[in-house]
Protein backbone atom coordinates (compact mmCIF):
# COMPACT_ATOMS: atom_id res chain seq x y z
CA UNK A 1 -51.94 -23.18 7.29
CA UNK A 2 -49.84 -26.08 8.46
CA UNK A 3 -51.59 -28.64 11.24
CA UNK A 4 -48.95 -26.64 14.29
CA UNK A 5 -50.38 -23.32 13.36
CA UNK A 6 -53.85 -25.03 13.41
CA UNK A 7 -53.28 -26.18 16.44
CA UNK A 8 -51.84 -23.34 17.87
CA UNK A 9 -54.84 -21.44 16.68
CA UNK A 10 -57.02 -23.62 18.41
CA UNK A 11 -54.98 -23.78 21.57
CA UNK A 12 -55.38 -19.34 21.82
CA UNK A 13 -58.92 -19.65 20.34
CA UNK A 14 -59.73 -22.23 23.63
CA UNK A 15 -57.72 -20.53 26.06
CA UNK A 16 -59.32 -16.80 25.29
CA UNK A 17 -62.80 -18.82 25.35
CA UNK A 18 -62.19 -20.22 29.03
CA UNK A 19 -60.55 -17.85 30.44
CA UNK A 20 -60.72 -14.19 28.48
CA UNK A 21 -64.04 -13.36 30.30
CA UNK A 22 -61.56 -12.91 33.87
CA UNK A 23 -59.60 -10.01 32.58
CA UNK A 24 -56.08 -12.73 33.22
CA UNK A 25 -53.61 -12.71 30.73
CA UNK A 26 -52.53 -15.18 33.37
CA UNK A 27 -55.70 -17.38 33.69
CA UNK A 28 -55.42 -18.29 29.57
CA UNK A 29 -51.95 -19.31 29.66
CA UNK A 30 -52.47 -21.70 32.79
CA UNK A 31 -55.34 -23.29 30.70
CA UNK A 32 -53.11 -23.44 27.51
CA UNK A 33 -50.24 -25.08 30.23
CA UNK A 34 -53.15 -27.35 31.49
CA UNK A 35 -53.74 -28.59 27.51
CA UNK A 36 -50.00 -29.02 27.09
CA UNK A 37 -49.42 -31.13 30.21
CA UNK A 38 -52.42 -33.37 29.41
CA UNK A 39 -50.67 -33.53 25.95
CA UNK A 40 -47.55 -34.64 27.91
CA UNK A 41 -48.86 -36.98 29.78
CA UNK A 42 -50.31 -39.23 26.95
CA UNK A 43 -53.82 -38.04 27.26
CA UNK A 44 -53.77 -37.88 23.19
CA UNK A 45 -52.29 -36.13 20.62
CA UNK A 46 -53.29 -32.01 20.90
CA UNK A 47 -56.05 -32.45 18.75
CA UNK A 48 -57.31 -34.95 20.77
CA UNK A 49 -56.71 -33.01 23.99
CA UNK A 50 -58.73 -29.85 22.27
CA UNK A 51 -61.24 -31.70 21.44
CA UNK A 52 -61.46 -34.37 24.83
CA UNK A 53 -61.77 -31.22 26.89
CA UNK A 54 -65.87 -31.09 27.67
CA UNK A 55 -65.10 -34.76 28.69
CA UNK A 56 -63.30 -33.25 32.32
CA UNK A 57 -64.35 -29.64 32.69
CA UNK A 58 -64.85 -28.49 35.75
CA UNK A 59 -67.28 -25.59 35.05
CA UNK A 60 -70.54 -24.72 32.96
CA UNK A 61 -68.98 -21.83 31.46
CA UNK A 62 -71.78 -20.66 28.73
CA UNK A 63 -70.26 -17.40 28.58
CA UNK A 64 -70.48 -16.31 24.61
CA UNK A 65 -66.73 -14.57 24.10
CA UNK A 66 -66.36 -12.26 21.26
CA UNK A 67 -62.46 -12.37 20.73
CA UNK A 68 -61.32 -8.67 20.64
CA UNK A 69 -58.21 -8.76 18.84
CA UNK A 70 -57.44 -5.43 20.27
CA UNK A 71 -56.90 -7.13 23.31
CA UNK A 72 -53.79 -6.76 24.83
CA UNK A 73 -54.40 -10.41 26.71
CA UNK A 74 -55.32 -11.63 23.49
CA UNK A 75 -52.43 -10.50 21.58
CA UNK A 76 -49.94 -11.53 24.44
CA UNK A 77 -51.81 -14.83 24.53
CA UNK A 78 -50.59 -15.56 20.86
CA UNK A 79 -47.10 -14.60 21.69
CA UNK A 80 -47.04 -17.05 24.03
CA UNK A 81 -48.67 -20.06 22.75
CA UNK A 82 -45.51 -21.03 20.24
CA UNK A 83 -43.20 -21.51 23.56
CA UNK A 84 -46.09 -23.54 25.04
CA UNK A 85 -46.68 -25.56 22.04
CA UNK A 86 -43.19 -26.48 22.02
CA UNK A 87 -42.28 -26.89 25.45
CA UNK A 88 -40.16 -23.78 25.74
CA UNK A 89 -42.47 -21.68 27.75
CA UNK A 90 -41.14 -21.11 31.35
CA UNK A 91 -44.20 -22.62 33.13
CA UNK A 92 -44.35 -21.71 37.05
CA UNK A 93 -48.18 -21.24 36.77
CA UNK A 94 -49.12 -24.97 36.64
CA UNK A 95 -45.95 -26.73 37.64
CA UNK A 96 -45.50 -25.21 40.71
CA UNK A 97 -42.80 -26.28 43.16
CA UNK A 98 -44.65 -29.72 45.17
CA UNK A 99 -43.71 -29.32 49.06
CA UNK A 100 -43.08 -32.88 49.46
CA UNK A 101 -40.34 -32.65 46.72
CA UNK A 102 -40.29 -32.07 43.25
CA UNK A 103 -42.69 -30.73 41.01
CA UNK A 104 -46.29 -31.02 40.73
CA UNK A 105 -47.94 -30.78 37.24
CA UNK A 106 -51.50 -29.83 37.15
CA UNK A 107 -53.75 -31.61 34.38
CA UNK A 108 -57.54 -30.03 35.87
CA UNK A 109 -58.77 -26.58 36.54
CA UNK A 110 -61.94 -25.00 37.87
CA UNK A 111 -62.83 -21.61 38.50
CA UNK A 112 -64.64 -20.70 41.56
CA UNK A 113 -66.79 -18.41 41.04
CA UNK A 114 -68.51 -20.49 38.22
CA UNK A 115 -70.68 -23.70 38.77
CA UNK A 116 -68.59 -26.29 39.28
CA UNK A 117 -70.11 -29.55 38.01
CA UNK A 118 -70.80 -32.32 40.26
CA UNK A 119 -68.81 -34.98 38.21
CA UNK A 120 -65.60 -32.59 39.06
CA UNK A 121 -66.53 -32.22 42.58
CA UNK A 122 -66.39 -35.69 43.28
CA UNK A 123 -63.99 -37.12 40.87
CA UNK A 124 -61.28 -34.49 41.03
CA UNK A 125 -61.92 -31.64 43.94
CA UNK A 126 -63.08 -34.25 46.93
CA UNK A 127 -60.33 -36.50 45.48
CA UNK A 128 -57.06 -36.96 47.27
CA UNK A 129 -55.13 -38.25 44.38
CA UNK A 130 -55.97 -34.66 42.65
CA UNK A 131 -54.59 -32.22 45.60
CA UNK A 132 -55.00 -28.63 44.54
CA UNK A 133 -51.74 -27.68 44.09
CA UNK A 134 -51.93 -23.71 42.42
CA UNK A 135 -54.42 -21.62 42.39
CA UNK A 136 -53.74 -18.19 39.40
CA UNK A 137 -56.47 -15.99 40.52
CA UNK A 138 -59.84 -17.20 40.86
CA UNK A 139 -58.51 -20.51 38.49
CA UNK A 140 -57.79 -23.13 41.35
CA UNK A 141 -55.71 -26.28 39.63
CA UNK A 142 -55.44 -29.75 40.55
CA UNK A 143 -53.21 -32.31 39.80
């Protein structure tokens, strides 16, 4: 296995683990977008990202997911993570259009019907420089 397929691996393996449990073939690849933007924005290399993540979580999530590779989600998950690895992946879930021009990229995510630690509340919910710009869902992200 070369270090892009592990990473890749790692990237679906995350994604399903935060996300899988809501059913949203669309929640997992706004959390695989949310990775690759950090990634883009010099937050670290993607191993670094993967592993950095606990560090800004926004949720408690001790949800034990059993990957069902019958999945559907799952399945389409892996199609998709190549494109996102590489930058290729049409992403309107997490760079949404910004009214006040441009686009906004999101870099945080929480979702609301989980415990939402209080170092997120206050550092990147009751923040203005971290407006919630998208919400996929019941996945709200932030800038």
């Amino acid at each position: 296995m070369t270090a892009e397929q592990m990473i890749q691996a790692k990237l679906v393996i995350f994604a399903y683990q935060e996300a899988g449990w809501t059913g949203s073939l669309q929640c997992m690849l706004a959390v695989a977008c949310v990775l690759k933007n950090r990634v883009d924005a010099g937050w670290g290399e993607w191993m670094d990202v993967l592993e950095d993540t606990h560090r800004v979580e926004a949720n408690e999530i001790d949800l034990q997911v059993n990957m069902d590779l019958a999945d559907d989600n799952l399945r389409d998950l892996m199609a998709e993570v190549d494109d996102i690895y590489h930058g290729i992946f049409v992403d309107e879930l997490t760079k949404p259009e910004n009214p006040m021009g441009g686009e906004a990229t999101c870099l945080y995510y929480c979702f609301v019907e989980r415990p939402i630690r209080d170092w997120f509340a206050k550092h990147i919910i009751q923040s203005p420089e971290h407006p919630r710009v998208a919400q996929v869902g019941q996945m709200m992200l932030y800038t």
